[in-house]
PDB file of N, CA and C in Angstrom:
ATOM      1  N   UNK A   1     -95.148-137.733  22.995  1.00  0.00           N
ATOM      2  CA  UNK A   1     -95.799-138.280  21.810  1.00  0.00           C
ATOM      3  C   UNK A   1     -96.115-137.148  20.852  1.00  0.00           C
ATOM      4  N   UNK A   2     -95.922-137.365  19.869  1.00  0.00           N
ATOM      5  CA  UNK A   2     -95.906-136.285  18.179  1.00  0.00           C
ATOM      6  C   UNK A   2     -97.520-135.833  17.746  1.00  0.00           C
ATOM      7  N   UNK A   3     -98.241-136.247  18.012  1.00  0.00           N
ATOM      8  CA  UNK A   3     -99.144-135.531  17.139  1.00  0.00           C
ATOM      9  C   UNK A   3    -101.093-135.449  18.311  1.00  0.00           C
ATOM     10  N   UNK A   4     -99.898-135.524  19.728  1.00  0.00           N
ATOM     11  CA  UNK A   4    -101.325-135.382  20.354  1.00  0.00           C
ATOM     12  C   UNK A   4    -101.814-134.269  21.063  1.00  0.00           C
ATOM     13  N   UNK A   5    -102.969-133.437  21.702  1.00  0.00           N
ATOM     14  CA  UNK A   5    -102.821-132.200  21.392  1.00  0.00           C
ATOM     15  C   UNK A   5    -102.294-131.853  23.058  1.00  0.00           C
ATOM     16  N   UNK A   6    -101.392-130.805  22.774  1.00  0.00           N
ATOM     17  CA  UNK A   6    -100.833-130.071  24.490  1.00  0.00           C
ATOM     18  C   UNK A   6    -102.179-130.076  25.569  1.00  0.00           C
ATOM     19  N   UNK A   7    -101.922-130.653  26.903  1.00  0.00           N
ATOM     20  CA  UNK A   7    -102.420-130.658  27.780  1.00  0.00           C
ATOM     21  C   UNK A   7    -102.108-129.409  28.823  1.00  0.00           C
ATOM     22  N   UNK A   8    -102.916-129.416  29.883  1.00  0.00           N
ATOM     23  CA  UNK A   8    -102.825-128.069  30.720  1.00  0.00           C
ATOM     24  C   UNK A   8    -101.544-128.231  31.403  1.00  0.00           C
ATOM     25  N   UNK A   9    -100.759-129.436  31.451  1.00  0.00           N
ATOM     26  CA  UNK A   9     -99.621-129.461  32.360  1.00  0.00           C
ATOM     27  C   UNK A   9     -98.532-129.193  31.510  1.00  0.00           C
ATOM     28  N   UNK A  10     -98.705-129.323  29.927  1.00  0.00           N
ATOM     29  CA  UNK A  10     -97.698-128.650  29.321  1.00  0.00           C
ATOM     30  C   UNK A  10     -97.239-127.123  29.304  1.00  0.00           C
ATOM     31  N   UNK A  11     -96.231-126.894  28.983  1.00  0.00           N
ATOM     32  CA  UNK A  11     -95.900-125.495  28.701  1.00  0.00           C
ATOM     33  C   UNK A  11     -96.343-125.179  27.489  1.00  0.00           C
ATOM     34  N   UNK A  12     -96.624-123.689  27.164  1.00  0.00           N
ATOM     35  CA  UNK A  12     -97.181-123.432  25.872  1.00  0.00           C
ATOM     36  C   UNK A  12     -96.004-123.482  25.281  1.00  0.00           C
ATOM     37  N   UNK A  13     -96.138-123.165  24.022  1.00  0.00           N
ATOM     38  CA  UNK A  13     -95.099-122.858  22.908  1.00  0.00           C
ATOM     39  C   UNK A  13     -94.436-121.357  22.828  1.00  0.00           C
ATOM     40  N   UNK A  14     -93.228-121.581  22.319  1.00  0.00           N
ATOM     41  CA  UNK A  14     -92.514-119.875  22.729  1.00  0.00           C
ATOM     42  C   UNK A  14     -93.510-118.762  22.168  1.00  0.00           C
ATOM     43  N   UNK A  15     -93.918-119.361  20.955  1.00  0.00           N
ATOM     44  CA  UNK A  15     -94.657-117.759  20.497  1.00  0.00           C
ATOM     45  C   UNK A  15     -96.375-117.935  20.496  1.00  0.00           C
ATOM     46  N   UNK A  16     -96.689-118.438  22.145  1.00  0.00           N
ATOM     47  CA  UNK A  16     -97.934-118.727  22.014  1.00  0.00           C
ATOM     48  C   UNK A  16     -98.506-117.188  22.729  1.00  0.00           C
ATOM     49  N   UNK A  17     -99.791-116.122  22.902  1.00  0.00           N
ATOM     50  CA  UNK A  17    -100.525-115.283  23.024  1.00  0.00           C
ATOM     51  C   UNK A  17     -99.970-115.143  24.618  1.00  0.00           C
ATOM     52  N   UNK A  18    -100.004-113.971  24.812  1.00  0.00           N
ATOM     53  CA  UNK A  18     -99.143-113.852  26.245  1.00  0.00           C
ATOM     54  C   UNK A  18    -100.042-114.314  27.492  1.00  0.00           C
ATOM     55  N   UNK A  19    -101.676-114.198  26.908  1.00  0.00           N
ATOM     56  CA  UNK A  19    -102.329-114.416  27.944  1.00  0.00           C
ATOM     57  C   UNK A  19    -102.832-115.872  28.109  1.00  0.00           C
ATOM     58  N   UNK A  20    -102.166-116.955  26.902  1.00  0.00           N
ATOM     59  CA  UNK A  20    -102.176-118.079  27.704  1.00  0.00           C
ATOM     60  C   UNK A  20    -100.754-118.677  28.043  1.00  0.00           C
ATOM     61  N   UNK A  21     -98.991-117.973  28.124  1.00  0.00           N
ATOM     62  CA  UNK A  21     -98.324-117.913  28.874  1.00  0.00           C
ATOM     63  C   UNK A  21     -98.259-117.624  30.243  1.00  0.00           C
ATOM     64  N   UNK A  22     -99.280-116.433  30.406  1.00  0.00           N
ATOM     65  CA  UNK A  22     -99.298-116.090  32.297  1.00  0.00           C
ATOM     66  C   UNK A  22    -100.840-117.027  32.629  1.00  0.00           C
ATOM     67  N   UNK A  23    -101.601-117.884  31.628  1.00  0.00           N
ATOM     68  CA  UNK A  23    -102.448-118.721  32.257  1.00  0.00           C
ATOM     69  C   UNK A  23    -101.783-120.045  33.151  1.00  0.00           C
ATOM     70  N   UNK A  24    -100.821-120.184  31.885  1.00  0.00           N
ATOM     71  CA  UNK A  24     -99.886-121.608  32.825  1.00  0.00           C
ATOM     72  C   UNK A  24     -98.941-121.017  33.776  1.00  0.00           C
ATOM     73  N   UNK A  25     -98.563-120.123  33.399  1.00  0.00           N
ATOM     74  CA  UNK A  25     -97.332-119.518  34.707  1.00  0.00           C
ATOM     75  C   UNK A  25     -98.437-119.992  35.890  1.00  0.00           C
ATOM     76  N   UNK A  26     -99.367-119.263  36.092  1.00  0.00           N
ATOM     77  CA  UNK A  26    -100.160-119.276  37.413  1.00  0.00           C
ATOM     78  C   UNK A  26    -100.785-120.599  37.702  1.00  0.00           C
ATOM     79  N   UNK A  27    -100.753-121.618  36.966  1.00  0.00           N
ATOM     80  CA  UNK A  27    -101.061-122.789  37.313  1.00  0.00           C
ATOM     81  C   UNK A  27    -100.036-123.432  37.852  1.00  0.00           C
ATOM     82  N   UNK A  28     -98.471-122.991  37.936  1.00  0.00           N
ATOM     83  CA  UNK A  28     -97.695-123.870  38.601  1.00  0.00           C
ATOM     84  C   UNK A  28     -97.268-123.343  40.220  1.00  0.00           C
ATOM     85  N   UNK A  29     -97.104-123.549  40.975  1.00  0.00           N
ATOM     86  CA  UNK A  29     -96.999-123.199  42.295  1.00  0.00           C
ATOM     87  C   UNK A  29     -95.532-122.373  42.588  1.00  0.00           C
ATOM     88  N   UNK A  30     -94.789-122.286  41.399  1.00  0.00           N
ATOM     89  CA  UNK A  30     -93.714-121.123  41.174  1.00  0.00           C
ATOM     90  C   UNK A  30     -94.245-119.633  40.955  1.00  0.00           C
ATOM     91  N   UNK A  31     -95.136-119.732  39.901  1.00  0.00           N
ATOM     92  CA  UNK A  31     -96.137-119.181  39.289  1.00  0.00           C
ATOM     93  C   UNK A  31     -96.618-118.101  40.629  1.00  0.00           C
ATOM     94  N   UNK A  32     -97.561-119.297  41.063  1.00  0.00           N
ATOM     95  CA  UNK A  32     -98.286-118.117  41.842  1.00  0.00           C
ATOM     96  C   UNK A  32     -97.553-117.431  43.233  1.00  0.00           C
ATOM     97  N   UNK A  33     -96.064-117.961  43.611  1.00  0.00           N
ATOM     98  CA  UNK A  33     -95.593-117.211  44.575  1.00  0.00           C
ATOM     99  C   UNK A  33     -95.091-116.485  43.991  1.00  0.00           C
ATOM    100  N   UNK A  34     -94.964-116.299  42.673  1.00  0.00           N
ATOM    101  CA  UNK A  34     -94.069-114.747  42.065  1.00  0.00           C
ATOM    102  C   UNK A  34     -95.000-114.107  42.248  1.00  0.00           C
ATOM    103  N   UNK A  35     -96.704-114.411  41.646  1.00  0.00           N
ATOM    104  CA  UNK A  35     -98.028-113.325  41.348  1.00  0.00           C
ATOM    105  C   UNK A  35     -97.843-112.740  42.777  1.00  0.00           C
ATOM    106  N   UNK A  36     -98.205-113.767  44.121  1.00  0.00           N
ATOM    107  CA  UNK A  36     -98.688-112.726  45.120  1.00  0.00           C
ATOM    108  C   UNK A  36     -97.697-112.295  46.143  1.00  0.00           C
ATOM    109  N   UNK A  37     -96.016-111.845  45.429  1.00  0.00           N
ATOM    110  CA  UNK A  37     -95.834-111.022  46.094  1.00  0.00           C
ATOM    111  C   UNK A  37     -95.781-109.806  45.137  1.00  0.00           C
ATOM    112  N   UNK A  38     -96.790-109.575  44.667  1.00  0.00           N
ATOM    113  CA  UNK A  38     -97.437-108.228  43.826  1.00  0.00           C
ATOM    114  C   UNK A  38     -98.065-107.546  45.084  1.00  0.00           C
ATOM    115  N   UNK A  39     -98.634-107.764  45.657  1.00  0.00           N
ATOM    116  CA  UNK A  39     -99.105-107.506  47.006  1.00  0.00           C
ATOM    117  C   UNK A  39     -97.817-106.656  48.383  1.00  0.00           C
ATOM    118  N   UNK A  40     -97.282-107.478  47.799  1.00  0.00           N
ATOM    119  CA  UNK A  40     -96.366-106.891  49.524  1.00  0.00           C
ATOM    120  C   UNK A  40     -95.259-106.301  49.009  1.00  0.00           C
ATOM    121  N   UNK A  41     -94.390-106.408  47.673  1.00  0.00           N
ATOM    122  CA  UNK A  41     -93.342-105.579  46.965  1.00  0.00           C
ATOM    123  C   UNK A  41     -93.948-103.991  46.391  1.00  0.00           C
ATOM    124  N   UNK A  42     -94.620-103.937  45.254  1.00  0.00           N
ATOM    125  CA  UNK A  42     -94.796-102.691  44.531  1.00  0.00           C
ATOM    126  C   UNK A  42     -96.437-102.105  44.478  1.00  0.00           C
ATOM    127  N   UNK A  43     -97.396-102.886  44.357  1.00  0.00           N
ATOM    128  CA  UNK A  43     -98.349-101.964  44.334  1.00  0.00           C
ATOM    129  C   UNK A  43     -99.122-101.561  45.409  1.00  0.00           C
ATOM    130  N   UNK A  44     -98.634-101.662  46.747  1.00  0.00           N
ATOM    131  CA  UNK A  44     -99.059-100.785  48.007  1.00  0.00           C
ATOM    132  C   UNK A  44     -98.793 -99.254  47.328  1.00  0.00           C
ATOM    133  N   UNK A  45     -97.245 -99.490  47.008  1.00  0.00           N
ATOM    134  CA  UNK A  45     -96.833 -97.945  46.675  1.00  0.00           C
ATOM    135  C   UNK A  45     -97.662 -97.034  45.278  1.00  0.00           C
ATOM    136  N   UNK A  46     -98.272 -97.552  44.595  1.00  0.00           N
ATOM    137  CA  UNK A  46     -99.110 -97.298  43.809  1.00  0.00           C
ATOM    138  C   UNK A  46    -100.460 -96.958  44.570  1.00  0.00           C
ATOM    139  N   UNK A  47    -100.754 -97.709  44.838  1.00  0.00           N
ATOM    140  CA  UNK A  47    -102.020 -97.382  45.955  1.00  0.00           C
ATOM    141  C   UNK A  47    -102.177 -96.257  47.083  1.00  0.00           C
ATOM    142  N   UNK A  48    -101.044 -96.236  47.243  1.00  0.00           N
ATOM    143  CA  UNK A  48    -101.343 -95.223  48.274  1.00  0.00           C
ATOM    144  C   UNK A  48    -100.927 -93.640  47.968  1.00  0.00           C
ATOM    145  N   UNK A  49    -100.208 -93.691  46.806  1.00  0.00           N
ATOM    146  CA  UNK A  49     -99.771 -92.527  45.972  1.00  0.00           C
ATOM    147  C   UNK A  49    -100.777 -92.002  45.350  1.00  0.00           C
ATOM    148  N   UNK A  50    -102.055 -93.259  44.761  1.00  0.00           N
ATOM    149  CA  UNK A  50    -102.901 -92.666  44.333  1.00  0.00           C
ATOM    150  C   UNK A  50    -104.117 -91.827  45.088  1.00  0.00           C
ATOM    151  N   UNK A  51    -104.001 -93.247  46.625  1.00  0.00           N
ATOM    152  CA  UNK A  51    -104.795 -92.968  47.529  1.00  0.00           C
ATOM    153  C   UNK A  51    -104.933 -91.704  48.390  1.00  0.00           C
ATOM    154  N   UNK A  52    -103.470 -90.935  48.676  1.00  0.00           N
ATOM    155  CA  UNK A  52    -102.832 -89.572  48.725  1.00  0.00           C
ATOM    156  C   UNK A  52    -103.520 -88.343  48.303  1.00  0.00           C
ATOM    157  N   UNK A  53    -103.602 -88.928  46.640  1.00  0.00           N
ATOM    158  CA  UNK A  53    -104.467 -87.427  45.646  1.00  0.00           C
ATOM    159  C   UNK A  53    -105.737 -87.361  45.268  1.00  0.00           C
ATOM    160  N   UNK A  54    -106.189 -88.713  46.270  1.00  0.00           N
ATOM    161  CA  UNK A  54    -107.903 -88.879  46.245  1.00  0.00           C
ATOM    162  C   UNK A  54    -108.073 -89.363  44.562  1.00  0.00           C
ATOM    163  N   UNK A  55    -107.374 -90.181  44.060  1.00  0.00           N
ATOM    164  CA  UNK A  55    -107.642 -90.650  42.946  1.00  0.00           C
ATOM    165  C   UNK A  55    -107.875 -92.261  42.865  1.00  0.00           C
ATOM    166  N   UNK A  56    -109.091 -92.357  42.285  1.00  0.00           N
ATOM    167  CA  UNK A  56    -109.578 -93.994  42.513  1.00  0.00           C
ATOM    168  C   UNK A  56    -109.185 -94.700  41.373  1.00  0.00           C
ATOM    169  N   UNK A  57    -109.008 -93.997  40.049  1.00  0.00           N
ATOM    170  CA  UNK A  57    -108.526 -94.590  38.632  1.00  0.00           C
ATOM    171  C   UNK A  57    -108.336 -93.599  37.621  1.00  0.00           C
ATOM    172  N   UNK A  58    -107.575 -94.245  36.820  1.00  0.00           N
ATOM    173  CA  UNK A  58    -107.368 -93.019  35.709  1.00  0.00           C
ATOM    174  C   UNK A  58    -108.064 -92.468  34.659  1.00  0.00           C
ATOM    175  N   UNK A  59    -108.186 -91.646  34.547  1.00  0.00           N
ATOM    176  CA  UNK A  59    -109.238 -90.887  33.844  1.00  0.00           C
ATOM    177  C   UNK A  59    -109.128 -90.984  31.745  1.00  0.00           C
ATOM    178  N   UNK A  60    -107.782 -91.579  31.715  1.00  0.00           N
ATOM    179  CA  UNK A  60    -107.335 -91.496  30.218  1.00  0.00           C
ATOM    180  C   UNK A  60    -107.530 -93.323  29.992  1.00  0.00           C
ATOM    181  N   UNK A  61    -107.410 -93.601  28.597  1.00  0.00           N
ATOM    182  CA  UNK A  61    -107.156 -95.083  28.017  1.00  0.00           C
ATOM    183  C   UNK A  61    -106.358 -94.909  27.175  1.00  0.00           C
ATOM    184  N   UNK A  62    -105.237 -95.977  27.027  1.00  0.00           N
ATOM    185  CA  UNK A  62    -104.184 -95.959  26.232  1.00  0.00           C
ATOM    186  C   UNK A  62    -102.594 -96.377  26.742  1.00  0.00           C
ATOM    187  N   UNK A  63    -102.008 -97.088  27.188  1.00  0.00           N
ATOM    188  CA  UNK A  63    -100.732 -96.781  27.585  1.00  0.00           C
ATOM    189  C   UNK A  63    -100.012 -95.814  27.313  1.00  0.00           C
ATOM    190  N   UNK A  64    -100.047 -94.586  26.129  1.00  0.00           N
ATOM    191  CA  UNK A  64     -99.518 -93.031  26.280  1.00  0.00           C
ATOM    192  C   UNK A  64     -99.924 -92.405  27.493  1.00  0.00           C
ATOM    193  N   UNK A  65    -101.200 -92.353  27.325  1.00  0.00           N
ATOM    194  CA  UNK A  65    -102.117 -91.631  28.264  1.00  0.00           C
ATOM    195  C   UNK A  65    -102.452 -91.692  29.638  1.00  0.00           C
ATOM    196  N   UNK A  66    -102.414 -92.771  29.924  1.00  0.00           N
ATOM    197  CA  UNK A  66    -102.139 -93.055  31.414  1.00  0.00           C
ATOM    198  C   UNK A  66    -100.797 -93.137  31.927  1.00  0.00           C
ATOM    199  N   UNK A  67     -99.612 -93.689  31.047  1.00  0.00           N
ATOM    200  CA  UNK A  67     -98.033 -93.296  31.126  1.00  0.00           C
ATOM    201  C   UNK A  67     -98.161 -91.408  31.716  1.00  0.00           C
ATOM    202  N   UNK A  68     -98.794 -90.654  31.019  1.00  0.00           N
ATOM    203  CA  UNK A  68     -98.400 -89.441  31.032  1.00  0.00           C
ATOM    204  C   UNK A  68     -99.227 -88.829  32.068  1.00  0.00           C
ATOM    205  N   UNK A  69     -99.953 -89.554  32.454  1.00  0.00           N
ATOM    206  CA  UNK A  69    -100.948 -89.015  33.765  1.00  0.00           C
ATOM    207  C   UNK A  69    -100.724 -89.697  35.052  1.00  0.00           C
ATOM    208  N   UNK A  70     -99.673 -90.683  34.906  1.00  0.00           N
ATOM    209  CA  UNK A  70     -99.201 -91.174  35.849  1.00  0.00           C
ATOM    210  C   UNK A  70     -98.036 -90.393  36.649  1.00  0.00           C
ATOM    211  N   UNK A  71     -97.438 -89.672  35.666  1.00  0.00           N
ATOM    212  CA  UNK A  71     -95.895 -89.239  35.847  1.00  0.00           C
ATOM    213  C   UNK A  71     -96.574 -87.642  36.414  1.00  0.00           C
ATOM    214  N   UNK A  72     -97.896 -87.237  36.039  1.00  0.00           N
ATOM    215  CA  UNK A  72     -98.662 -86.040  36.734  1.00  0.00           C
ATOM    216  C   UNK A  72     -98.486 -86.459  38.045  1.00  0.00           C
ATOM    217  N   UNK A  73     -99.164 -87.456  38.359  1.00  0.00           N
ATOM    218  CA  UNK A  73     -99.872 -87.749  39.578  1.00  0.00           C
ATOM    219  C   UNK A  73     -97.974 -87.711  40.502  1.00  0.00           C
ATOM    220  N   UNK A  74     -97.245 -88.419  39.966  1.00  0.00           N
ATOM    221  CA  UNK A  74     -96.009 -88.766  40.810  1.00  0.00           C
ATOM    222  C   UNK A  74     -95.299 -86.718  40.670  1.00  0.00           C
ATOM    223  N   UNK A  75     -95.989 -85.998  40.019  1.00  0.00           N
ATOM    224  CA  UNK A  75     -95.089 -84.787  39.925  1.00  0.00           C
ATOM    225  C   UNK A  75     -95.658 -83.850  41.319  1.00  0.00           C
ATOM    226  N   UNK A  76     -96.958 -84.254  41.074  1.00  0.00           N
ATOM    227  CA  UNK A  76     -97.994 -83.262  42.254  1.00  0.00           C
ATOM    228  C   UNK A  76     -97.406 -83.826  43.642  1.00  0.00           C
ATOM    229  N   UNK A  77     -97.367 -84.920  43.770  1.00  0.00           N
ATOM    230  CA  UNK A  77     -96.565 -85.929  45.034  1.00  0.00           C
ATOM    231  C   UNK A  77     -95.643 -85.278  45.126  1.00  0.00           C
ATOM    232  N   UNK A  78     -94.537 -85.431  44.277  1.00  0.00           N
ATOM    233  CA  UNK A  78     -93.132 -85.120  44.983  1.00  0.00           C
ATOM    234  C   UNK A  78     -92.812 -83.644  45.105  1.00  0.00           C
ATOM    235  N   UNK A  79     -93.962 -82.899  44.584  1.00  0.00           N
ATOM    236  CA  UNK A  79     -93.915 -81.576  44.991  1.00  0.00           C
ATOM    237  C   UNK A  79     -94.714 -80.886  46.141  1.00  0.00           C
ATOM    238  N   UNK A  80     -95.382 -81.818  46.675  1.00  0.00           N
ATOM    239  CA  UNK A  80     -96.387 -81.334  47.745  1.00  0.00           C
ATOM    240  C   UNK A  80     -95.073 -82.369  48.678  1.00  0.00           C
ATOM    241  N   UNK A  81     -94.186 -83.211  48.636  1.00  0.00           N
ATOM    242  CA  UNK A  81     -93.114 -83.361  49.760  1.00  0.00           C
ATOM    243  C   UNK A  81     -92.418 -82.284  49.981  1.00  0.00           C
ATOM    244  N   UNK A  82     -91.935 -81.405  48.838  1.00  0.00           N
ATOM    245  CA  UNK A  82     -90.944 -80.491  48.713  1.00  0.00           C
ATOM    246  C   UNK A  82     -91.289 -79.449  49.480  1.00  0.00           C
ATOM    247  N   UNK A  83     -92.927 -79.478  48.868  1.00  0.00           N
ATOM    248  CA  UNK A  83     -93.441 -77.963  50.351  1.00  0.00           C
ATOM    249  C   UNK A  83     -93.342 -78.255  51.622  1.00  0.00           C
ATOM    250  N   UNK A  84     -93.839 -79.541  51.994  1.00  0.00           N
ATOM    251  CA  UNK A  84     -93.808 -80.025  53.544  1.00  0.00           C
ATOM    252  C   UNK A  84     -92.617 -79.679  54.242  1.00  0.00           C
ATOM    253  N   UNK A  85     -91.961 -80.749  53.156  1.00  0.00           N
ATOM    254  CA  UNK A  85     -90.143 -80.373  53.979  1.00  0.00           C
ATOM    255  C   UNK A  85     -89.835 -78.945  54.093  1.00  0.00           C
ATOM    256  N   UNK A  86     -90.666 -77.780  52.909  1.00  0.00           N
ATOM    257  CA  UNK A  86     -90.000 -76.738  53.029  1.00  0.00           C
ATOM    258  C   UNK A  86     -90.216 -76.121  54.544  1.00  0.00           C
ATOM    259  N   UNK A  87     -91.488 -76.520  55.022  1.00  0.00           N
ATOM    260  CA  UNK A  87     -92.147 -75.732  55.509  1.00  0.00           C
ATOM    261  C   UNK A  87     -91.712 -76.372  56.804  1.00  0.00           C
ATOM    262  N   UNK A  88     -91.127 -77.174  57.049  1.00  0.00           N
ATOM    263  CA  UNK A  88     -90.618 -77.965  58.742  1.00  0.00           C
ATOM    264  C   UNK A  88     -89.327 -77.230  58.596  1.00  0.00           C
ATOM    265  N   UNK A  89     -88.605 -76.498  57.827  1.00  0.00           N
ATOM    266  CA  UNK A  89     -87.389 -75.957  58.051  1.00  0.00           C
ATOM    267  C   UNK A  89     -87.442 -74.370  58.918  1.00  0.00           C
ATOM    268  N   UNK A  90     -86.335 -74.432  59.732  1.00  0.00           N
ATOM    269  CA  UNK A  90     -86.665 -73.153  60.910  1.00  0.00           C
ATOM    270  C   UNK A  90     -86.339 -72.140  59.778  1.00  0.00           C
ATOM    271  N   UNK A  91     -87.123 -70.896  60.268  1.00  0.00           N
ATOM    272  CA  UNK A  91     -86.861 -69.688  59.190  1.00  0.00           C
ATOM    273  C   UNK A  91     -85.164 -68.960  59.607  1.00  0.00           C
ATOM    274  N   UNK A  92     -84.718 -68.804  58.487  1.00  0.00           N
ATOM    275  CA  UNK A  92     -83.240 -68.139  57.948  1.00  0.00           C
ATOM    276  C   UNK A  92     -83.526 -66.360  58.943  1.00  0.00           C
TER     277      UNK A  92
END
């Protein structure tokens, strides 16, 4: 029907505010089995990378700023592997 107003079981409109697109995503039961395998796919590995350098949250605001303090945190990581491994190798 034309002129009555969208209900919660509708879909929003293409160019409706993103945060009431992921309100209805999560109201449909598609929805929320994509949300919670957020849990068991990618952010363990976040968590525990952070959990690693004794870091509880980021210290900057901004998506630059935490982009660029993120890619710190993943540099100190993959360089404290590099020593480990160096250091399990028998001496030359």
């Amino acid at each position: 029907m034309e002129g009555r107003p969208p209900s919660d079981s509708d879909p929003p409109p293409l160019n409706a505010p993103a945060i009431v697109q992921m309100r209805y995503k999560l109201r449909t039961a598609a929805g929320q089995a994509i949300y919670a395998l957020r849990k068991a796919i990618v952010e363990p590995v976040f968590d525990q990378t952070k959990a690693g350098r004794g870091i509880q949250r980021f210290a900057f605001l901004g998506h630059a700023k935490v982009t660029a303090e993120w890619l710190l945190i993943c540099l100190t990581h993959n360089l404290l592997k590099l020593f480990r491994a160096r250091q399990r190798l028998p001496a030359a």
